[in-house]
C-alpha atoms as a PDB file:
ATOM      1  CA  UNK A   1      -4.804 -26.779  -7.007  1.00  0.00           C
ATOM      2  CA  UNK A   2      -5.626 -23.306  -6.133  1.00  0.00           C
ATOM      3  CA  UNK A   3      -3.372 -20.347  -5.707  1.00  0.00           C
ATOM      4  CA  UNK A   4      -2.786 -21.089  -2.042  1.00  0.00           C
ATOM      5  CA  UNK A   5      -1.171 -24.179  -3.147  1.00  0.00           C
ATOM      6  CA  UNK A   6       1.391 -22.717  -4.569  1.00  0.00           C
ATOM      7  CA  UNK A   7       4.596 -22.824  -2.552  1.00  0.00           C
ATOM      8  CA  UNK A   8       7.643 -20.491  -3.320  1.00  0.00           C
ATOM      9  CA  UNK A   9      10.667 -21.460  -4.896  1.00  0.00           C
ATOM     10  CA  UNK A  10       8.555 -24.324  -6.825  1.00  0.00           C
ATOM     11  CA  UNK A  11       5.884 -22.253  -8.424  1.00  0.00           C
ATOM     12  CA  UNK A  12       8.856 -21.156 -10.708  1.00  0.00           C
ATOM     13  CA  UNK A  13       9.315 -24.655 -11.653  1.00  0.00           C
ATOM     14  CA  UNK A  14       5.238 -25.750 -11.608  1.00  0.00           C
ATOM     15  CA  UNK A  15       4.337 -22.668 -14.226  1.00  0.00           C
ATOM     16  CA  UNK A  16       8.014 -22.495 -16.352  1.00  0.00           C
ATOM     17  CA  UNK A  17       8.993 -18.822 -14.996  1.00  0.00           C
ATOM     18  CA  UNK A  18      12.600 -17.550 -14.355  1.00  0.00           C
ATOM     19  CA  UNK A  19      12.788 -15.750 -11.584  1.00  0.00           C
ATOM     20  CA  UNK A  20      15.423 -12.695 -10.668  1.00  0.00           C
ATOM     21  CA  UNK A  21      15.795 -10.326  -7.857  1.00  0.00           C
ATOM     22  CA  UNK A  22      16.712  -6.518  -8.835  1.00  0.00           C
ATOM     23  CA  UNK A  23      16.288  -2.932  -6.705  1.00  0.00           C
ATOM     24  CA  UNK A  24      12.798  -2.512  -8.802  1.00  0.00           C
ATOM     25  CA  UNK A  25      11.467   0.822  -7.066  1.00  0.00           C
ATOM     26  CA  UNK A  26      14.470   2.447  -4.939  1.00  0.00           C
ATOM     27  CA  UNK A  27      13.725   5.238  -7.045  1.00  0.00           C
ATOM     28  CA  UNK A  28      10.091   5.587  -6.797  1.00  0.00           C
ATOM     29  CA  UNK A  29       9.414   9.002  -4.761  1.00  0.00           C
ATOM     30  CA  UNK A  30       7.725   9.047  -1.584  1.00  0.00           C
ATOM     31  CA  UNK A  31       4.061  10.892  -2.330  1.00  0.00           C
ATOM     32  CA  UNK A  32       3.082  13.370   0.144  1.00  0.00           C
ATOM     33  CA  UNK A  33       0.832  12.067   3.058  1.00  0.00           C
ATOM     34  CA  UNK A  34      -2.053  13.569   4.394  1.00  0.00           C
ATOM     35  CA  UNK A  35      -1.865  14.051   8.315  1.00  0.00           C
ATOM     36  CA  UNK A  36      -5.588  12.399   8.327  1.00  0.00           C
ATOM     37  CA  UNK A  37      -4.531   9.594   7.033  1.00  0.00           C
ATOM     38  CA  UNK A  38      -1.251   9.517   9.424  1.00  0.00           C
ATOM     39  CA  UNK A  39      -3.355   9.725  12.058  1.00  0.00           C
ATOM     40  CA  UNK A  40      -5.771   6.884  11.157  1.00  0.00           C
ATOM     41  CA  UNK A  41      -2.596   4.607   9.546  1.00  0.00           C
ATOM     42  CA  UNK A  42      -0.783   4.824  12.609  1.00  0.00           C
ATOM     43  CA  UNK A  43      -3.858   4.252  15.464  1.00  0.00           C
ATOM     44  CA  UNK A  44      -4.466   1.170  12.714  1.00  0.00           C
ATOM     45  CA  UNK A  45      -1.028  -0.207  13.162  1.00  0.00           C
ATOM     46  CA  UNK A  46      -0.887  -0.321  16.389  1.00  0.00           C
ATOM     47  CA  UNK A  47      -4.655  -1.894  17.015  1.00  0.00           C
ATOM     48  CA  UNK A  48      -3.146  -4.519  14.180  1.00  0.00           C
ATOM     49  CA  UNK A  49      -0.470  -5.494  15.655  1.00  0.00           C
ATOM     50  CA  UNK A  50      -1.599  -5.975  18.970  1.00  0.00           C
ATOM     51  CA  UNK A  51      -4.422  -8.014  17.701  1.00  0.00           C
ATOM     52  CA  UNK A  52      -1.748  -9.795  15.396  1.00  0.00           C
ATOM     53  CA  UNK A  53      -3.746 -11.697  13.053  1.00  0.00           C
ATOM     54  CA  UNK A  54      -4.074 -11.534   9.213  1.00  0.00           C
ATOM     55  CA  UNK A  55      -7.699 -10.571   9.249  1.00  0.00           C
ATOM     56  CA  UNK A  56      -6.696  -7.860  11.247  1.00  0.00           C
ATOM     57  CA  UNK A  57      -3.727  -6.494   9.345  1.00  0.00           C
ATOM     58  CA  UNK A  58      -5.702  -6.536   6.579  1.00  0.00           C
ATOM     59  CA  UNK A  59      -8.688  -4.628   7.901  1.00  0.00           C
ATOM     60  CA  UNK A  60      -6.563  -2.188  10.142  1.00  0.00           C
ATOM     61  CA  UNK A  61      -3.324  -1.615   7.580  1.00  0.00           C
ATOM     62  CA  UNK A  62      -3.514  -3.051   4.102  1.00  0.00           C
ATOM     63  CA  UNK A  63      -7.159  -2.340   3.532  1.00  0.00           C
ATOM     64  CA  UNK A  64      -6.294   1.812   4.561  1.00  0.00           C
ATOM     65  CA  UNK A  65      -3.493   2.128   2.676  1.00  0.00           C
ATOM     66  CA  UNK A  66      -5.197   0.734  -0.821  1.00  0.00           C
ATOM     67  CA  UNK A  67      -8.104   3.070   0.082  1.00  0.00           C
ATOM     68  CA  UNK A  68      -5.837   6.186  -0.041  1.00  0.00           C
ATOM     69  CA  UNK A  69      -3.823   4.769  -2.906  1.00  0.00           C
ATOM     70  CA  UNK A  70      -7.502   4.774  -5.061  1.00  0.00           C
ATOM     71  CA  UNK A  71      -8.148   8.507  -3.011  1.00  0.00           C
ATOM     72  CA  UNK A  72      -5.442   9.561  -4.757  1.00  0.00           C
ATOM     73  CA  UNK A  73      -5.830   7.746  -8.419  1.00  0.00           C
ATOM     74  CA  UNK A  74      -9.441   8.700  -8.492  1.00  0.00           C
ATOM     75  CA  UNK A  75     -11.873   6.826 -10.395  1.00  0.00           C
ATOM     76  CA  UNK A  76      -8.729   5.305 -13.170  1.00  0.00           C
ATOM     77  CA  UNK A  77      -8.703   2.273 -10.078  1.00  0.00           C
ATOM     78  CA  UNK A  78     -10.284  -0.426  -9.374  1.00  0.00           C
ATOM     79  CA  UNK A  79      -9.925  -1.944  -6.068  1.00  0.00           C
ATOM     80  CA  UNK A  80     -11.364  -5.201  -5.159  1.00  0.00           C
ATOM     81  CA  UNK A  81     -11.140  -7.412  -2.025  1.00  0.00           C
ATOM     82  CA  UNK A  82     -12.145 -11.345  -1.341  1.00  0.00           C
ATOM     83  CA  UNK A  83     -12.446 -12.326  -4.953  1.00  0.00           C
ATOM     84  CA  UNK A  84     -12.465 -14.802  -7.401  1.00  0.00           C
ATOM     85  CA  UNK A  85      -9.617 -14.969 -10.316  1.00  0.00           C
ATOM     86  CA  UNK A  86      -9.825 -17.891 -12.710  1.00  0.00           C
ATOM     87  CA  UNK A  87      -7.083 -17.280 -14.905  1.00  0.00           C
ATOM     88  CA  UNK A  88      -6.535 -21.391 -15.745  1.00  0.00           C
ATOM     89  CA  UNK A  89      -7.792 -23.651 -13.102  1.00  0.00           C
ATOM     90  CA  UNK A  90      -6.993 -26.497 -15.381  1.00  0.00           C
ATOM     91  CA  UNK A  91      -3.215 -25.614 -14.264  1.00  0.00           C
ATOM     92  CA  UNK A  92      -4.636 -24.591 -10.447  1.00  0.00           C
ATOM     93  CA  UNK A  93      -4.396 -20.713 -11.416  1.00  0.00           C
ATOM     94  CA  UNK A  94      -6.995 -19.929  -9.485  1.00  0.00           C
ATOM     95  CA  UNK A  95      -9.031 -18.848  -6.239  1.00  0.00           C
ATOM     96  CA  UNK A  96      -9.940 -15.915  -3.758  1.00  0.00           C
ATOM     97  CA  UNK A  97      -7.167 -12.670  -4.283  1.00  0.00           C
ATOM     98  CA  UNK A  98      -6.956 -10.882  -0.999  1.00  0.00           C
ATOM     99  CA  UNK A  99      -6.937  -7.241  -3.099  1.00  0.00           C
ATOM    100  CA  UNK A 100      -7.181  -6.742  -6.947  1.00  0.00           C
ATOM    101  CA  UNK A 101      -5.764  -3.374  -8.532  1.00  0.00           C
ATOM    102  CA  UNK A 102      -7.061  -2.201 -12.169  1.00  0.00           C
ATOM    103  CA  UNK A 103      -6.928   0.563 -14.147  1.00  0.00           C
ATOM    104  CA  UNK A 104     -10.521  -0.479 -16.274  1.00  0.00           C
ATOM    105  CA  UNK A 105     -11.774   2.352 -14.309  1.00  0.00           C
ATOM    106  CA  UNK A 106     -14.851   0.305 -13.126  1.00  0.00           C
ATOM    107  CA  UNK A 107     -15.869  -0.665  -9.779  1.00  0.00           C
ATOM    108  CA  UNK A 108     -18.725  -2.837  -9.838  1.00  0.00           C
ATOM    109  CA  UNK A 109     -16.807  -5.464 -11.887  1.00  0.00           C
ATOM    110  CA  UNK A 110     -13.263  -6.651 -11.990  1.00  0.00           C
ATOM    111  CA  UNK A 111     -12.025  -6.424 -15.455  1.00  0.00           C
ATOM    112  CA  UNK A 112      -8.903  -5.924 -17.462  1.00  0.00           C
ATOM    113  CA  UNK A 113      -6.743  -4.573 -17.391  1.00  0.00           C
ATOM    114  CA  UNK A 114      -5.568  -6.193 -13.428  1.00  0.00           C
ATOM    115  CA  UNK A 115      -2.109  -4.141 -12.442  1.00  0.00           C
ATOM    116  CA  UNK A 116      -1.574  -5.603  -8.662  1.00  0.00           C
ATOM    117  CA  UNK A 117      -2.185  -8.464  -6.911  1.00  0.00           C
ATOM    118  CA  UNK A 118      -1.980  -7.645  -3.056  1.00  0.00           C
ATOM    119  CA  UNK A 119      -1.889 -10.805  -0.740  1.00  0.00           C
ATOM    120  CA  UNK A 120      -1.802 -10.401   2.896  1.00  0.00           C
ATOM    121  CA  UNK A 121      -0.297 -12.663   5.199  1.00  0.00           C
ATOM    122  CA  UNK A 122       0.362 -12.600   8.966  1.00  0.00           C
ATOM    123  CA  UNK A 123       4.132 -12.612   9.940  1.00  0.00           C
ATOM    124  CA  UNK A 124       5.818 -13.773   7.036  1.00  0.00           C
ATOM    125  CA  UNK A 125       6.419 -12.794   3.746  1.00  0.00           C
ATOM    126  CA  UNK A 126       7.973 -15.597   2.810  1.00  0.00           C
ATOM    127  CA  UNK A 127       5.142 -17.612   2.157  1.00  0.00           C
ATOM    128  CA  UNK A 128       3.129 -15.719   0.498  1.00  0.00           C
ATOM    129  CA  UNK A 129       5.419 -15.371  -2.672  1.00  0.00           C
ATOM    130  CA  UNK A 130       4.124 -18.677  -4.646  1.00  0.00           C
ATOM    131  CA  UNK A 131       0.353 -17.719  -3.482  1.00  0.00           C
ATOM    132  CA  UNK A 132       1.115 -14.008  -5.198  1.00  0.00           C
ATOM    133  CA  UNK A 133       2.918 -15.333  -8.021  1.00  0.00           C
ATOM    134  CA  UNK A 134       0.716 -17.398  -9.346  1.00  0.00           C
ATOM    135  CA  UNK A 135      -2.215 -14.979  -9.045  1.00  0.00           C
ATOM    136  CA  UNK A 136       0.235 -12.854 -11.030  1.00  0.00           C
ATOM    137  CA  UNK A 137      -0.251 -15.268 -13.441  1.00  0.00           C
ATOM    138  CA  UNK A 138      -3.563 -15.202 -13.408  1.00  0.00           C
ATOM    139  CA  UNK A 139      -4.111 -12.351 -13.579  1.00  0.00           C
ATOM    140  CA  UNK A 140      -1.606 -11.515 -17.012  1.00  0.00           C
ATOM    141  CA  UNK A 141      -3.624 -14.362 -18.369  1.00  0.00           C
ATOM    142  CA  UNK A 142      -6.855 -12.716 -18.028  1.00  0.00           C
ATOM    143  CA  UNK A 143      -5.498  -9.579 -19.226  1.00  0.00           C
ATOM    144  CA  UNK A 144      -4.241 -11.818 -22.234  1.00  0.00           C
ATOM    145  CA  UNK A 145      -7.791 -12.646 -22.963  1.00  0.00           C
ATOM    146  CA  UNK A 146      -9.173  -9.653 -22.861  1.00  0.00           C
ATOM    147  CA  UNK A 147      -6.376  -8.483 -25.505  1.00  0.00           C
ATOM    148  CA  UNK A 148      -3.981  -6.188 -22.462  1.00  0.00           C
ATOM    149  CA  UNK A 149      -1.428  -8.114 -24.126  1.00  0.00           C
ATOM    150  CA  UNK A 150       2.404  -7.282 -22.841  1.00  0.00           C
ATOM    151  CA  UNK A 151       0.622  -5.794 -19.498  1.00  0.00           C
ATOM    152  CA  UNK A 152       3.397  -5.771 -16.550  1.00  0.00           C
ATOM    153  CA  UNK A 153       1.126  -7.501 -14.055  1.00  0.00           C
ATOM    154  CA  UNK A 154       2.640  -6.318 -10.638  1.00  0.00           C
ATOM    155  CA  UNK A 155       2.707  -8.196  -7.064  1.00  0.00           C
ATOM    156  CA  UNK A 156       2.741  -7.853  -3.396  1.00  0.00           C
ATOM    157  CA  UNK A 157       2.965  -9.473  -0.328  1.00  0.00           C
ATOM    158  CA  UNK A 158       2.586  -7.730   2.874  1.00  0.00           C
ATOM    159  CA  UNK A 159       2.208  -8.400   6.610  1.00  0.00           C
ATOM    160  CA  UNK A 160       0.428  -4.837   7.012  1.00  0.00           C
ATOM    161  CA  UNK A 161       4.188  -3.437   9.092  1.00  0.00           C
ATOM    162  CA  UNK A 162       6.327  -5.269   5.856  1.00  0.00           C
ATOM    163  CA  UNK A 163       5.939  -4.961   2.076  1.00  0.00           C
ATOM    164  CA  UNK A 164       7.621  -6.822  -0.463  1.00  0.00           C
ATOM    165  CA  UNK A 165       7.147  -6.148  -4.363  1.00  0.00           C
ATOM    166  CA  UNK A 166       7.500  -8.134  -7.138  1.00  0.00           C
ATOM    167  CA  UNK A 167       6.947  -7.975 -11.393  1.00  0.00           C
ATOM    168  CA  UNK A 168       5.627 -10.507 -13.862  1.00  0.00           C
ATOM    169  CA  UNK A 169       6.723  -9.245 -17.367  1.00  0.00           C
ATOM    170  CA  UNK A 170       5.888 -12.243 -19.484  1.00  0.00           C
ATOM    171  CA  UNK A 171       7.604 -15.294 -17.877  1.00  0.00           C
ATOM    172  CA  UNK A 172      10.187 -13.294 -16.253  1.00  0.00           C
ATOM    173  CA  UNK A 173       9.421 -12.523 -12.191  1.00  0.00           C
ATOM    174  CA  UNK A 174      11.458  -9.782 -10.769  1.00  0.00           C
ATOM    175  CA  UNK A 175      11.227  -9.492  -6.872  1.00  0.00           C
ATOM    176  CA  UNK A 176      12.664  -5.857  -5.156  1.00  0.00           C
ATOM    177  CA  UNK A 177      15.682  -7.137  -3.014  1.00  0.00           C
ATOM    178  CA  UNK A 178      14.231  -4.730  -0.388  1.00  0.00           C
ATOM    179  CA  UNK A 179      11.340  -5.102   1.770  1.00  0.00           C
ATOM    180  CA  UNK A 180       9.402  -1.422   2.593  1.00  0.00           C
ATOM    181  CA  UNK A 181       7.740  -0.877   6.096  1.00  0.00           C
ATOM    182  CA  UNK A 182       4.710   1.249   7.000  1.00  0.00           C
ATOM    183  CA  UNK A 183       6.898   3.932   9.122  1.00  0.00           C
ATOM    184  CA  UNK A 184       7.365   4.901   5.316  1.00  0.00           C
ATOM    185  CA  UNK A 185       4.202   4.822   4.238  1.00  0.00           C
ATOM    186  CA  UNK A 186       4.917   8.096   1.811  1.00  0.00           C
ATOM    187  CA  UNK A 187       7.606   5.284  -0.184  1.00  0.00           C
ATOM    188  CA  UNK A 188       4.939   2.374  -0.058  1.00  0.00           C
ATOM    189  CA  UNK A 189       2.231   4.452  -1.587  1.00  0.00           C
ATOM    190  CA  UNK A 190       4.786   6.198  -4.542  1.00  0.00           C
ATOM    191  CA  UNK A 191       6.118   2.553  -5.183  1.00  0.00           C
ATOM    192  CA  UNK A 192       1.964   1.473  -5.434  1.00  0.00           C
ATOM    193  CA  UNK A 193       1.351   4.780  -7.628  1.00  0.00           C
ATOM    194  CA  UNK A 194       4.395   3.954 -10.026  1.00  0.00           C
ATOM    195  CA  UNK A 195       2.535   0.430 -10.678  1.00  0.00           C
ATOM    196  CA  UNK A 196      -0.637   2.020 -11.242  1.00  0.00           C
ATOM    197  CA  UNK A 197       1.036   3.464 -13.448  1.00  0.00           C
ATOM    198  CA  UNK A 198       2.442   0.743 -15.313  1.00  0.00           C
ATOM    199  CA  UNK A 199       6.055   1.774 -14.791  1.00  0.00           C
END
């Protein structure tokens, strides 16, 4: 197994979590955004979705915002695309994470502790929620062995236009009822800064 194989509702069954659904960041402020980037989110979008395919959400959307998001945390983040987490691949809790957020303040390696996992997925955010989930369990497991014990371990999945959030505390997974688009980018980059900052 591999994190792709993963299918939501019965990765809470395959790994033992109990999962909830709770308005987790309605009251995360919107962060001031810089006309630049504006400009280049918006001429992004709209090349994305024409095009309409993952790689290109990724590359036009997702990939832009994360860049400002670690503009604007400086060098505390870590951001990492296309790679490897092996958190047990005994239990399948592994494979390739579409985007990695730390705060170990290093670049040219991911290590603890990992904050976000970002997965990016075409039109539906449906299913990407057991893919994300489980690298959200990967991920608290590394942080586990590099001692970042009791480290909320954060999630997203997001079509680029559509962003949904969730939280792994433990074996508890809390998903935000609501689903943030990129007309509000200001609210999708405060929600991303509040789990930077391990709120």
């Amino acid at each position: 197994m591999a994190f792709s194989d993963f299918l939501f509702p019965q990765v809470q069954h395959d790994l033992g979590l109990a999962f909830d659904e709770a308005n987790l960041f309605g009251a995360a402020q919107p962060v001031a955004v810089r006309s630049e980037f504006q400009t280049q989110l918006e001429l992004g979008a709209a090349v994305a979705l024409s095009i309409n395919t993952e790689k290109a959400r990724s590359e036009f959307i997702i990939a832009p915002v994360l860049l400002e998001l670690k503009r604007m945390e400086g060098e505390r983040l870590g951001l990492f695309s296309g790679v490897p987490l092996d958190g047990d691949s005994a239990r399948g809790l592994n494979g390739v994470c579409d985007f990695v957020l730390t705060t170990s303040g290093l670049q040219l390696v991911m290590a603890a502790p990992l904050v976000a996992i970002v997965e990016a997925k075409n039109d539906n955010l449906m299913s990407g929620l057991g893919q994300c989930i489980a690298a959200m369990v990967a991920a608290e497991l590394m942080n586990e062995r590099e001692d970042r014990l009791g480290r909320t371990v954060f999630g997203v999945v997001t079509t680029g236009s559509a962003w949904k959030f969730l939280r792994l505390t433990g074996t508890a997974v809390t998903a935000d009822r609501k689903e943030y688009y990129v007309d509000n980018i200001g609210k999708v980059l405060g929600i991303l800064h509040q789990m930077v900052q391990g709120v």
